[in-house]
Protein backbone atom coordinates (compact mmCIF):
# COMPACT_ATOMS: atom_id res chain seq x y z
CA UNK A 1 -105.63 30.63 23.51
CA UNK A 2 -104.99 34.49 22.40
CA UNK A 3 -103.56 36.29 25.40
CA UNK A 4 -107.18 38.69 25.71
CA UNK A 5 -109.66 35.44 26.30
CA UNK A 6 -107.31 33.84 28.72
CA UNK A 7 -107.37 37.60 30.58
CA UNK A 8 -111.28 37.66 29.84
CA UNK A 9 -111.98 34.19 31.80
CA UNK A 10 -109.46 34.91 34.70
CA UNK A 11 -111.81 37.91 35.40
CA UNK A 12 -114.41 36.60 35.03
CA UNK A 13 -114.28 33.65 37.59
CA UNK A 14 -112.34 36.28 39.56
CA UNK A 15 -116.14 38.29 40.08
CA UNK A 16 -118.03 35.58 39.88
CA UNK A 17 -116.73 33.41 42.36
CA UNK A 18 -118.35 34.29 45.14
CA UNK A 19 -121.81 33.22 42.94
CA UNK A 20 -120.36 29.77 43.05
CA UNK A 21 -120.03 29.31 46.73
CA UNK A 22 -123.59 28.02 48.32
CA UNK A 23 -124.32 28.10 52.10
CA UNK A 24 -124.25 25.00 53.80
CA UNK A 25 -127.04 23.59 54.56
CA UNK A 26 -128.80 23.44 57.57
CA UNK A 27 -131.38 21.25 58.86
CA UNK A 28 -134.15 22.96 60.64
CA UNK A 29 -136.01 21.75 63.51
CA UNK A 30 -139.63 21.32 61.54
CA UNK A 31 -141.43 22.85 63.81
CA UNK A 32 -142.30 26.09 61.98
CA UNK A 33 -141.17 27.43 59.03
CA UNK A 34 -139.73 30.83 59.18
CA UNK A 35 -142.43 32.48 57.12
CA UNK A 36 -145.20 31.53 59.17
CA UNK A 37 -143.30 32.45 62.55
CA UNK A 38 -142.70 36.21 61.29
CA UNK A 39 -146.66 36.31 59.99
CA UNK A 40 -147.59 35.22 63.72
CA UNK A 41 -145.20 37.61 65.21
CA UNK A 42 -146.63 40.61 63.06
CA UNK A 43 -150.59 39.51 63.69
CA UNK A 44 -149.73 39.73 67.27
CA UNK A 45 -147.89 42.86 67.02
CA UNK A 46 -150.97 44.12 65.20
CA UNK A 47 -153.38 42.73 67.59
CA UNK A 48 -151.08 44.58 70.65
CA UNK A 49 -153.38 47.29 72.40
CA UNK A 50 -151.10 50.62 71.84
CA UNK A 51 -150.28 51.07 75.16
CA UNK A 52 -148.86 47.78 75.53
CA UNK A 53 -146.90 48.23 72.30
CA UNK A 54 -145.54 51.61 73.83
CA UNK A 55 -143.57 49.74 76.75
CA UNK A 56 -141.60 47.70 74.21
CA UNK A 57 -141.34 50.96 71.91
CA UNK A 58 -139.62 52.58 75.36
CA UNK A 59 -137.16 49.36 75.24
CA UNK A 60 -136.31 49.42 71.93
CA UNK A 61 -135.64 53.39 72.40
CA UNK A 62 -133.66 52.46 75.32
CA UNK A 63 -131.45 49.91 73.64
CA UNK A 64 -130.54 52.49 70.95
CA UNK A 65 -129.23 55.21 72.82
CA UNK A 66 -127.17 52.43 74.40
CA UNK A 67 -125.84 51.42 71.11
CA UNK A 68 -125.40 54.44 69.78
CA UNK A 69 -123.18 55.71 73.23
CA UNK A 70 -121.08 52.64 72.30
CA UNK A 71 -120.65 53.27 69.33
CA UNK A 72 -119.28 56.42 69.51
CA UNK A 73 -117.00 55.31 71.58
CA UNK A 74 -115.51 53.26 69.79
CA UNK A 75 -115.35 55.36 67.30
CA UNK A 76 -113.59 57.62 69.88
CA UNK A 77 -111.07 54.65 70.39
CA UNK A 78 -110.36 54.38 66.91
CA UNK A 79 -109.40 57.69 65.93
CA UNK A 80 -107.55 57.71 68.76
CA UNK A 81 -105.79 54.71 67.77
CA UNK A 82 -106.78 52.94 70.74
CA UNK A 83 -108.55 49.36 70.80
């Protein structure tokens, strides 16, 4: 096998290997499929009078300032070299 094939093939499984790997299986509960729960979701989200959808709006606001305060500091702690 000339020396540039053999090179060739050893890169090639090297960057495709990862395509070869398959998630494991797992078996799902039947209930509902995952499609039709996020199509539910969005026609009630939809549906949602504004000023209901506001309060969860005010949550979701909420929950990013407090991830984004932790996250910078630990980005503080990093820098610092800190864990």
């Amino acid at each position: 096998v000339p020396q540039s094939t053999r090179k060739e093939r050893l890169l090639w499984h090297h960057v495709n290997k990862d395509r070869k790997k398959r998630r494991i299986h797992r078996k799902t509960h039947g209930k509902i499929a995952f499609t039709t729960l996020s199509k539910v979701i969005g026609k009630r989200w939809r549906e949602l009078p504004n000023s209901e959808k506001d309060f969860f709006r005010e949550v979701a606001k909420a929950d990013l300032e407090r991830y984004q305060d932790q996250m910078e500091k630990a980005r503080d702690r990093a820098s610092r070299g800190h864990n």
